[in-house]
N, C-alpha and C. Protein backbone atom coordinates (compact mmCIF):
# COMPACT_ATOMS: atom_id res chain seq x y z
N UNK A 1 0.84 -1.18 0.00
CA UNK A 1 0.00 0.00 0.00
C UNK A 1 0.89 1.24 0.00
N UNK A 2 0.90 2.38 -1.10
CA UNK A 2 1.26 3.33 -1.10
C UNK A 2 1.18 4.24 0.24
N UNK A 3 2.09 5.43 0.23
CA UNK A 3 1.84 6.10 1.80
C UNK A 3 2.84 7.06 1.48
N UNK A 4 2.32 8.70 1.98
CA UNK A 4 3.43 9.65 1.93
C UNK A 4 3.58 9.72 3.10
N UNK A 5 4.90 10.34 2.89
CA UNK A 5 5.85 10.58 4.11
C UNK A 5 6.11 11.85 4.05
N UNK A 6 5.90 12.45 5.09
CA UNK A 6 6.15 13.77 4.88
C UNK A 6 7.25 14.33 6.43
N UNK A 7 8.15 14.55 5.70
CA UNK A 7 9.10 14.84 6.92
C UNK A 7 9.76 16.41 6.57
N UNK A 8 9.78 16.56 8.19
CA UNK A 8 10.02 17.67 8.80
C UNK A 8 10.85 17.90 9.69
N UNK A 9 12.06 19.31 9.23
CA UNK A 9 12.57 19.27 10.81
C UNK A 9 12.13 20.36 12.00
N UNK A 10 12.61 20.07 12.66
CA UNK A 10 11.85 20.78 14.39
C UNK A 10 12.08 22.65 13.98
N UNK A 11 11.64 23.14 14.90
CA UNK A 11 11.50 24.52 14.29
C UNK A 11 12.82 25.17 15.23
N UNK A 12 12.89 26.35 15.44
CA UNK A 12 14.27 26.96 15.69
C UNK A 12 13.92 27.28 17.45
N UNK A 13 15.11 26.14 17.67
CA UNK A 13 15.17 26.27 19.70
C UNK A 13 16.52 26.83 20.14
N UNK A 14 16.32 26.65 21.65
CA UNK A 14 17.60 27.65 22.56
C UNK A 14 18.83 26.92 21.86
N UNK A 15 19.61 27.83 22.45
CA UNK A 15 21.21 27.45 22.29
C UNK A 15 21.83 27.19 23.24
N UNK A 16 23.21 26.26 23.30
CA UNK A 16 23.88 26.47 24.57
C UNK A 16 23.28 25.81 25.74
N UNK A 17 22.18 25.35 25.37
CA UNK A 17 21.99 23.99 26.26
C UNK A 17 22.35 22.45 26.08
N UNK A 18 22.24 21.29 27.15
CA UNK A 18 22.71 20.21 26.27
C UNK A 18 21.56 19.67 25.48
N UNK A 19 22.13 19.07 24.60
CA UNK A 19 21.67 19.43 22.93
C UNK A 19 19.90 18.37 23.47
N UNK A 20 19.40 17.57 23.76
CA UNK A 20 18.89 16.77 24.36
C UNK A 20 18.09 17.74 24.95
N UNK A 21 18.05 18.72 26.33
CA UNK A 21 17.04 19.42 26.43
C UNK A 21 16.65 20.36 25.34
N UNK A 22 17.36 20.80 24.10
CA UNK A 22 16.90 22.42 23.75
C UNK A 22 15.21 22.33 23.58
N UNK A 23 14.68 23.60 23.62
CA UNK A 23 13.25 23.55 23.41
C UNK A 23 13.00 24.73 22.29
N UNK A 24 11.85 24.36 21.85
CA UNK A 24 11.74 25.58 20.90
C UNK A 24 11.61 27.41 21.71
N UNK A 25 12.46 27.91 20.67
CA UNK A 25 11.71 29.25 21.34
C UNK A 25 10.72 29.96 20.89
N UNK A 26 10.30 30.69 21.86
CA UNK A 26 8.55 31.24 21.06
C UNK A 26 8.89 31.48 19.76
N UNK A 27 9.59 32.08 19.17
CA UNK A 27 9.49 32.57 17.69
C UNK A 27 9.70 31.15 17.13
N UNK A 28 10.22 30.40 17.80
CA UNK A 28 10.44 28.67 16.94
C UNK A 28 8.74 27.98 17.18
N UNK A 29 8.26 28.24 18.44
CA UNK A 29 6.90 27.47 18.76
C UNK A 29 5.68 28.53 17.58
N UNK A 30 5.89 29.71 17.27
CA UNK A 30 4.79 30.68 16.44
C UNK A 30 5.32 30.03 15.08
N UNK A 31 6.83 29.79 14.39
CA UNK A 31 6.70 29.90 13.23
C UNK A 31 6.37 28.32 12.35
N UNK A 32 6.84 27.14 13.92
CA UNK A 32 5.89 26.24 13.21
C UNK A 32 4.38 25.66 13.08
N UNK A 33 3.59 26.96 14.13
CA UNK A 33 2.38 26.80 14.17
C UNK A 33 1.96 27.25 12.49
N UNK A 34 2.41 28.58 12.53
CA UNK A 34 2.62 29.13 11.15
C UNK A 34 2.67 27.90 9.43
N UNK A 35 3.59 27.15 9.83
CA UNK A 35 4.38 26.43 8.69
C UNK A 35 2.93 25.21 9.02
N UNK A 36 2.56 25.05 9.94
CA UNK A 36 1.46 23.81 10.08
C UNK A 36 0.17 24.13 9.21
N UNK A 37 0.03 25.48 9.40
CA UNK A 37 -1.54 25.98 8.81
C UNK A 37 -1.33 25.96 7.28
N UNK A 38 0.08 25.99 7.09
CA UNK A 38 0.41 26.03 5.26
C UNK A 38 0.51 25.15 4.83
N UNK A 39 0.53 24.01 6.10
CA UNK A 39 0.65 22.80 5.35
C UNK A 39 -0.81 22.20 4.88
N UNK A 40 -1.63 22.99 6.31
CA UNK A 40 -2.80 22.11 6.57
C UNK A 40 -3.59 22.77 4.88
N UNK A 41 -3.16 24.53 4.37
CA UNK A 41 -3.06 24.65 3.12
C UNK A 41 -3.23 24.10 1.76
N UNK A 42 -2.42 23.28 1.40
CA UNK A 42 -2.61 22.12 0.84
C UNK A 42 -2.96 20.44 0.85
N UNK A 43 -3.90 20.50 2.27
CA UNK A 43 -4.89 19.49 2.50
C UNK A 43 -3.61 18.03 2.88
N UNK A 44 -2.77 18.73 4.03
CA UNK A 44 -1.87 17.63 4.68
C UNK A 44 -2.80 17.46 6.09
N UNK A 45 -3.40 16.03 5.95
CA UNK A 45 -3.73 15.34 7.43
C UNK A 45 -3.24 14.17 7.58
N UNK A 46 -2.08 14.04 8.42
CA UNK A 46 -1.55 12.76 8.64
C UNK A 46 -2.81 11.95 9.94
N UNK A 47 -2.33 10.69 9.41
CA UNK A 47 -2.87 9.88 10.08
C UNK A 47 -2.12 9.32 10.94
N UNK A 48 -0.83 9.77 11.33
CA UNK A 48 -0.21 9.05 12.15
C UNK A 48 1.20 10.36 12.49
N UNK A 49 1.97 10.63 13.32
CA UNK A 49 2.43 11.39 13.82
C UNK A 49 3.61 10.70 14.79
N UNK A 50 4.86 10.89 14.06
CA UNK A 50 6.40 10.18 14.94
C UNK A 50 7.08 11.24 15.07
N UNK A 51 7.68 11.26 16.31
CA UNK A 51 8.97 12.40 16.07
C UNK A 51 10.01 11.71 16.89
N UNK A 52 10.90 12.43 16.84
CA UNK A 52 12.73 11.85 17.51
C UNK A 52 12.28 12.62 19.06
N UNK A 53 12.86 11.46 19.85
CA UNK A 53 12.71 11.40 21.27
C UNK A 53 13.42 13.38 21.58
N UNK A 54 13.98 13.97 21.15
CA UNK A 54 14.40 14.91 21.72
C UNK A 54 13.54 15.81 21.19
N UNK A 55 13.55 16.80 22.80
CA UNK A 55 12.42 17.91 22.74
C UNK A 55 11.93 18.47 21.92
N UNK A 56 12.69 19.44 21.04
CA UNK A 56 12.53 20.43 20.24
C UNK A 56 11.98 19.60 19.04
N UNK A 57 11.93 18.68 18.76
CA UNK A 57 10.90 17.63 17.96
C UNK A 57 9.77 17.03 18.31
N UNK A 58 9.26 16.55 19.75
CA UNK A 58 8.78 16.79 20.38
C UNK A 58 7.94 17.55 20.49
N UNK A 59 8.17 19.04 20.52
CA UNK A 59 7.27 20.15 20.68
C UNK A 59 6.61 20.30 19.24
N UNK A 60 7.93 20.48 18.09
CA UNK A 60 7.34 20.78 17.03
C UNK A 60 6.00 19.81 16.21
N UNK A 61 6.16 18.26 16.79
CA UNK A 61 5.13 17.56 16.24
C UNK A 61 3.96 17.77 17.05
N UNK A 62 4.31 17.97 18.28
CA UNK A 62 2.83 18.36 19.51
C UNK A 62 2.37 19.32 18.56
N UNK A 63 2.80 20.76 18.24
CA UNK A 63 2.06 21.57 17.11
C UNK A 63 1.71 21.11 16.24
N UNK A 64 1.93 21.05 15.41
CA UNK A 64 2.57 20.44 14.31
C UNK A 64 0.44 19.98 14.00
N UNK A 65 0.97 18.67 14.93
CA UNK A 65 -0.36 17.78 15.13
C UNK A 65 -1.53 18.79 15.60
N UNK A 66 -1.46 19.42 16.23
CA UNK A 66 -2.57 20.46 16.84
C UNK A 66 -3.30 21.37 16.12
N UNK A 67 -2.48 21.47 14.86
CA UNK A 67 -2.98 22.27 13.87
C UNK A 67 -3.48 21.23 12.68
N UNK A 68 -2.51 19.89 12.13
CA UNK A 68 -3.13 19.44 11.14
C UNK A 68 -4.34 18.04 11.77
N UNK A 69 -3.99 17.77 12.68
CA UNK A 69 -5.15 16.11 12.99
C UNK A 69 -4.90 16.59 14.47
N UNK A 70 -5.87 17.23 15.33
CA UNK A 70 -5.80 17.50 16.79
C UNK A 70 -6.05 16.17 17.73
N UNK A 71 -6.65 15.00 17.08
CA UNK A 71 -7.16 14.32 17.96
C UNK A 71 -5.84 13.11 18.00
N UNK A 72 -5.05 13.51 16.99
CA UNK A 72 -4.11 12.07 16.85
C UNK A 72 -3.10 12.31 18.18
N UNK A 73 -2.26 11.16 18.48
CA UNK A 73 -1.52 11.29 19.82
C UNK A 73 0.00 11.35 19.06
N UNK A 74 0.91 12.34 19.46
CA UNK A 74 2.68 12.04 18.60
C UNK A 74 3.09 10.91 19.19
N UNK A 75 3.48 10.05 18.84
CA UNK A 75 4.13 9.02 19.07
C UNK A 75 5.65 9.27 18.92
N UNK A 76 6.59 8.90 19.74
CA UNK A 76 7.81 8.65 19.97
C UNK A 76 8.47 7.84 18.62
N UNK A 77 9.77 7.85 18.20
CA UNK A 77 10.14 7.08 17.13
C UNK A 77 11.55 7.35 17.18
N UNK A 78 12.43 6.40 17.86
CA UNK A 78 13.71 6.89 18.42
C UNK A 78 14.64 7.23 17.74
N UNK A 79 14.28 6.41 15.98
CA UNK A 79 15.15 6.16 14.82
C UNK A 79 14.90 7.45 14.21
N UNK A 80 14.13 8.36 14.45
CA UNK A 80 13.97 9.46 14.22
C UNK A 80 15.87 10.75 14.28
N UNK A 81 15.67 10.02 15.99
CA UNK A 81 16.94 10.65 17.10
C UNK A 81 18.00 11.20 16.11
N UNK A 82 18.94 12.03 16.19
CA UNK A 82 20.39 12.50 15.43
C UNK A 82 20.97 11.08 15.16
N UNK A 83 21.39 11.22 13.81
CA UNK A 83 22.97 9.87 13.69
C UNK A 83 22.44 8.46 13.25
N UNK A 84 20.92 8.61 13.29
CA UNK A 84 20.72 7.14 13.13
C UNK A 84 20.88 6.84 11.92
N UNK A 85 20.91 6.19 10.84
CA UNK A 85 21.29 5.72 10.14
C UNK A 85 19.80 5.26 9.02
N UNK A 86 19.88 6.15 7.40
CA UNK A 86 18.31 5.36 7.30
C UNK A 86 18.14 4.05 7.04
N UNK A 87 18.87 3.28 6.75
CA UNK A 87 19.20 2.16 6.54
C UNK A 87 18.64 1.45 7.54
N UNK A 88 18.87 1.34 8.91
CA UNK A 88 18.24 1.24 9.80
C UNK A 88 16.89 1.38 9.95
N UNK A 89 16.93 3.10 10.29
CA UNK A 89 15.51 4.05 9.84
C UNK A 89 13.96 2.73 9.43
N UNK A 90 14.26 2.76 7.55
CA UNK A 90 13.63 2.23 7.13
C UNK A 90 13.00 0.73 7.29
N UNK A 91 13.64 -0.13 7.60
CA UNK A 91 13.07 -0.79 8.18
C UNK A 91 11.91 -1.07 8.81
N UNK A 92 12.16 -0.23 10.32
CA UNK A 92 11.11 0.27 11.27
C UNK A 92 9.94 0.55 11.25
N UNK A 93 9.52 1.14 9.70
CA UNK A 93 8.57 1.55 9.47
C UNK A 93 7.43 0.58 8.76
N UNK A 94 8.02 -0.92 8.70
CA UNK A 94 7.47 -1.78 8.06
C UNK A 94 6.29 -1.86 9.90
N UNK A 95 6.56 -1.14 10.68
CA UNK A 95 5.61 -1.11 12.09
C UNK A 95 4.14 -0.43 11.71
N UNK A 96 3.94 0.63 10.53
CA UNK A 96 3.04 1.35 10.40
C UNK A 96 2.36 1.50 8.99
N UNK A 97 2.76 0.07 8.68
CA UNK A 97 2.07 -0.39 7.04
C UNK A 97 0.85 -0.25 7.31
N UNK A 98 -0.11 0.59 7.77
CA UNK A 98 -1.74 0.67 7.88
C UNK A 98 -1.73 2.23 7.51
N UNK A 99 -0.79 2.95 7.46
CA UNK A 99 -1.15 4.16 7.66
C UNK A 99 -0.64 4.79 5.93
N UNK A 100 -1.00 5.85 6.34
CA UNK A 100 -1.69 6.40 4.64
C UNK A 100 -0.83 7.77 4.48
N UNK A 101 -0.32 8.25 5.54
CA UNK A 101 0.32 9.72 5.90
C UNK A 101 0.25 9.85 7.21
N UNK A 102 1.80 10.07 7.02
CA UNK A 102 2.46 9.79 8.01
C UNK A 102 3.76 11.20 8.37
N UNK A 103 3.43 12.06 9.21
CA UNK A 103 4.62 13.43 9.77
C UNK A 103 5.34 12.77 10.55
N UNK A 104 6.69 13.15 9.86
CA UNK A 104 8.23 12.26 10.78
C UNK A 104 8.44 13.48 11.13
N UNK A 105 9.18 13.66 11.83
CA UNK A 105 9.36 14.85 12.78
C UNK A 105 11.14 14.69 13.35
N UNK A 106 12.02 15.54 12.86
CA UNK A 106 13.61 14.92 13.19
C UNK A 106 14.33 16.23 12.78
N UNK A 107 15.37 15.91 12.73
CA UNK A 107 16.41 16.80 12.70
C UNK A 107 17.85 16.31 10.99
N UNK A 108 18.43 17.48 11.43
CA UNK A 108 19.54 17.79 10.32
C UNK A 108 20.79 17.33 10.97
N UNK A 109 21.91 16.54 10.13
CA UNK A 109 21.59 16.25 8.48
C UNK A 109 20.78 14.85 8.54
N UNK A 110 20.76 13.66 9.79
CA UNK A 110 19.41 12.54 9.66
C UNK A 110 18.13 12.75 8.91
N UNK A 111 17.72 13.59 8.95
CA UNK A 111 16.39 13.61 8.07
C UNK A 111 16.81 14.59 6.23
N UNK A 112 17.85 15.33 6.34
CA UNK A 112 17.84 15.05 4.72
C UNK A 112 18.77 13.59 4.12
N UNK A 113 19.19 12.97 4.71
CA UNK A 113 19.85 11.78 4.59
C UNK A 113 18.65 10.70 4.03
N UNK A 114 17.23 10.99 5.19
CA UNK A 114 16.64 10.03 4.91
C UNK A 114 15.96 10.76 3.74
N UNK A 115 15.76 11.50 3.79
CA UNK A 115 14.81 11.95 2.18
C UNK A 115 15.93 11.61 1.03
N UNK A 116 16.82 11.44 0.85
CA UNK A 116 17.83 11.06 -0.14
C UNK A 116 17.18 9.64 0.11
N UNK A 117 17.40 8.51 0.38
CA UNK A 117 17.37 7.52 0.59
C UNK A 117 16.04 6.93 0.29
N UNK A 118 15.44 8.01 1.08
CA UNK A 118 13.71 8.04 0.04
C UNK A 118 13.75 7.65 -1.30
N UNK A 119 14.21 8.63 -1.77
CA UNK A 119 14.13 9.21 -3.38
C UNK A 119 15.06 8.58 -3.91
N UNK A 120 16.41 7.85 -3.72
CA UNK A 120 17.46 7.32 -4.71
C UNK A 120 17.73 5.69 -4.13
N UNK A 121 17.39 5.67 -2.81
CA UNK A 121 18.00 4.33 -2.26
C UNK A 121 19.47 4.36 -1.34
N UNK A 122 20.31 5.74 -1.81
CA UNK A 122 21.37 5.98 -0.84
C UNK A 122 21.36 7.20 0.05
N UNK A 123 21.46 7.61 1.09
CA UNK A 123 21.20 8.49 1.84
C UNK A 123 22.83 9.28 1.78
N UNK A 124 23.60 9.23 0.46
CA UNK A 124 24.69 10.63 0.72
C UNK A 124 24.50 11.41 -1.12
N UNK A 125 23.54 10.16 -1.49
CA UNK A 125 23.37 10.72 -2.90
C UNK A 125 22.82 12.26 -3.43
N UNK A 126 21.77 12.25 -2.72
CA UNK A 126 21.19 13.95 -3.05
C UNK A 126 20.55 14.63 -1.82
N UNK A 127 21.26 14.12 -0.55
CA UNK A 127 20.50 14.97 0.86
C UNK A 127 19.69 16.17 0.57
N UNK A 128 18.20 16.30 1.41
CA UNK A 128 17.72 17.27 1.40
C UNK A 128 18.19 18.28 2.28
N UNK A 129 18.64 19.74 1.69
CA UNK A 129 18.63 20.93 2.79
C UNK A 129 17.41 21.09 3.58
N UNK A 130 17.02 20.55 4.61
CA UNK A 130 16.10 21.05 5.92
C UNK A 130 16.73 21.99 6.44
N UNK A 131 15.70 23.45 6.36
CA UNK A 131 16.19 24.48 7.16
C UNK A 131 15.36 24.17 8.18
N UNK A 132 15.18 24.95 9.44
CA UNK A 132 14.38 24.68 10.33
C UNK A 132 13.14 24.69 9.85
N UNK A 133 12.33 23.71 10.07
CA UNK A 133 10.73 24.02 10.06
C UNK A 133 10.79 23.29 8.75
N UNK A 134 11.34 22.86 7.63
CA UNK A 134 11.52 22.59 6.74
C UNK A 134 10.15 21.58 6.35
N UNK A 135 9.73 20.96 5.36
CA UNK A 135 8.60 19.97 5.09
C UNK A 135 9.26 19.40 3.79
N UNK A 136 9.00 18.08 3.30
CA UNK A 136 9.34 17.33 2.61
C UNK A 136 7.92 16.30 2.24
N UNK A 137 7.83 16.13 1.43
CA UNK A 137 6.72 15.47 0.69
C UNK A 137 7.54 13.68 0.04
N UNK A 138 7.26 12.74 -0.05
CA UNK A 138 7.81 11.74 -0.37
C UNK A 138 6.78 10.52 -0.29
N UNK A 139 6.38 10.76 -1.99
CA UNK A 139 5.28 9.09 -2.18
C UNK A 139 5.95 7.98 -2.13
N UNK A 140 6.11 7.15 -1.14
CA UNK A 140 6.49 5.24 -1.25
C UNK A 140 5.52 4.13 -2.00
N UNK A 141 6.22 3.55 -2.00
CA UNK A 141 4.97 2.70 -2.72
C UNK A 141 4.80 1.16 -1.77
N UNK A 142 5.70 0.96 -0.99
CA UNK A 142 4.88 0.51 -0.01
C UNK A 142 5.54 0.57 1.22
N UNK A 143 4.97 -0.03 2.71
CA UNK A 143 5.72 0.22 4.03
C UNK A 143 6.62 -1.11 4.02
N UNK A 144 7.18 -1.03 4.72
CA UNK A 144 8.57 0.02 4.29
C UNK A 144 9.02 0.09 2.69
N UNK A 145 9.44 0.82 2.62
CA UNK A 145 9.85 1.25 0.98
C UNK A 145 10.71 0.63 0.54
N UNK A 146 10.48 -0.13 -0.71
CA UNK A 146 11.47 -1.22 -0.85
C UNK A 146 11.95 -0.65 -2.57
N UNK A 147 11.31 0.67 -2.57
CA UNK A 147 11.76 0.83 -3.98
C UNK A 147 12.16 2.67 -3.68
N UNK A 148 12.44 3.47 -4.63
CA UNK A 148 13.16 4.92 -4.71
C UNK A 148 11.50 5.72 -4.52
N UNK A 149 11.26 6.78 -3.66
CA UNK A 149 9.90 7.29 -3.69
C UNK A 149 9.73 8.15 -4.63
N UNK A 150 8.40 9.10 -4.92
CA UNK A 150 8.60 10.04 -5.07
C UNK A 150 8.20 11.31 -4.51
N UNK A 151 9.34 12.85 -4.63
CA UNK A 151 8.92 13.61 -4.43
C UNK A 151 7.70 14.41 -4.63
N UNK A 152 7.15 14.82 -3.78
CA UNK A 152 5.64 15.24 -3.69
C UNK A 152 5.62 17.07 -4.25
N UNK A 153 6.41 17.51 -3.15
CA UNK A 153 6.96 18.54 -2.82
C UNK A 153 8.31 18.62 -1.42
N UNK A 154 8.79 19.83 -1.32
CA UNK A 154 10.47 20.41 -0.78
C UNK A 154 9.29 22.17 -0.24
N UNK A 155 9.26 21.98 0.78
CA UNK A 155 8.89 23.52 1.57
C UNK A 155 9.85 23.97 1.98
N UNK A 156 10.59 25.16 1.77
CA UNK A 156 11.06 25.81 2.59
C UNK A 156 10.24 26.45 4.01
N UNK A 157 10.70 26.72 5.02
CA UNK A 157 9.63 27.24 6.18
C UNK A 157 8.94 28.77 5.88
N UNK A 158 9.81 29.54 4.92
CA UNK A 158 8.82 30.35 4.54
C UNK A 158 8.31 30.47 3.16
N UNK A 159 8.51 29.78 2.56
CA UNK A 159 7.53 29.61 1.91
C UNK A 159 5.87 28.83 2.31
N UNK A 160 6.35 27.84 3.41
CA UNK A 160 4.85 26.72 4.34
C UNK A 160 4.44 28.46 5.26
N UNK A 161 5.25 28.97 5.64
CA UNK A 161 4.73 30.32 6.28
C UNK A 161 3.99 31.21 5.81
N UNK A 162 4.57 31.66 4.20
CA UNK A 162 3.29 32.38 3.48
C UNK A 162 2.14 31.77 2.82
N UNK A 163 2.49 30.51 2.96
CA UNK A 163 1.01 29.90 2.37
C UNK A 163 -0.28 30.05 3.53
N UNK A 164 0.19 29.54 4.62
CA UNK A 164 -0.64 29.81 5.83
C UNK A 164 -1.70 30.98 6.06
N UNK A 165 -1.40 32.27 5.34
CA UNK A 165 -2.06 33.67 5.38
C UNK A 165 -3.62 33.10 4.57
N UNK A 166 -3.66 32.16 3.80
CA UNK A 166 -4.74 31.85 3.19
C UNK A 166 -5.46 30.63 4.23
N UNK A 167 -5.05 30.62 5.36
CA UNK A 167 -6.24 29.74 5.54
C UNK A 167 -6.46 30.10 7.29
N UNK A 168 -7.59 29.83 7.27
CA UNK A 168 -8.79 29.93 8.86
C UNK A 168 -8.59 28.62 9.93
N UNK A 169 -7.53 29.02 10.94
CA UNK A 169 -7.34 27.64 11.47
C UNK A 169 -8.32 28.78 13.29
């Protein structure tokens, strides 16, 4: 069964803490409420909601979710975490072959690694630049992806930011 993946990284948190607590800061917690409504824009409702055990991912999928599917719960997804490997990664996801759309929620460079890996099969071949807040679009064709996906769409955060002005959340 086909399924997009739409991954994202966390929005812009403190500094100078250890890396494990940082949290978003308000202008990081407003601009991915912002980037959520642009998503919700072009008619993104995941049915399922993972992010990497550390905070500032964490927070951003708690939004994230609050704006596109309020009732769904974020679920934890450790392979999400910095460093993991998609190789690994992918696998894992043979856990959520029911679901239809699906917001990964992670960090840089792990999550443009895995959107390479998405799209070609090697994760150093064409990494995606995730700026903060970033969104990534990626059709599989089945769980886990046993073939190259395709790109849907590549958001920059402001560009998912000015789309947002068009819609009533």
């Amino acid at each position: 069964m086909a399924a997009t993946l739409y991954l994202m990284r966390h929005g812009i948190a403190e500094d100078g803490l250890v890396d494990e607590a940082r949290q978003l800061t308000e202008e990081g917690k407003r601009r991915v409420a912002q980037i959520a409504r642009g998503l919700k824009a072009v008619d993104v409702v995941p049915d399922l909601v993972l992010a990497s055990p550390l905070v500032r991912a964490q927070q951003t999928a708690q939004i994230a979710a609050s704006v596109l599917a309020p009732k769904l719960v974020v679920e934890t997804f450790a392979p999400l975490a910095i460093g993991v490997d998609p190789e690994e990664l992918v696998p894992q996801l043979a856990a959520y072959r029911g679901f239809r759309e699906i917001l990964m929620v992670g960090h840089q460079p792990s999550l443009g690694e895995l959107g390479s890996y998405l799209l070609t099969g090697q994760s150093h071949l064409a990494p995606l630049p995730f700026k903060k807040g970033s969104v990534a679009a990626v059709l599989v064709h089945s769980m886990p992806p046993r073939t190259p996906g395709e790109l849907l769409f590549f958001l920059p955060p402001k560009y998912a930011r000015a789309m947002a002005a068009n819609v009533q959340c």
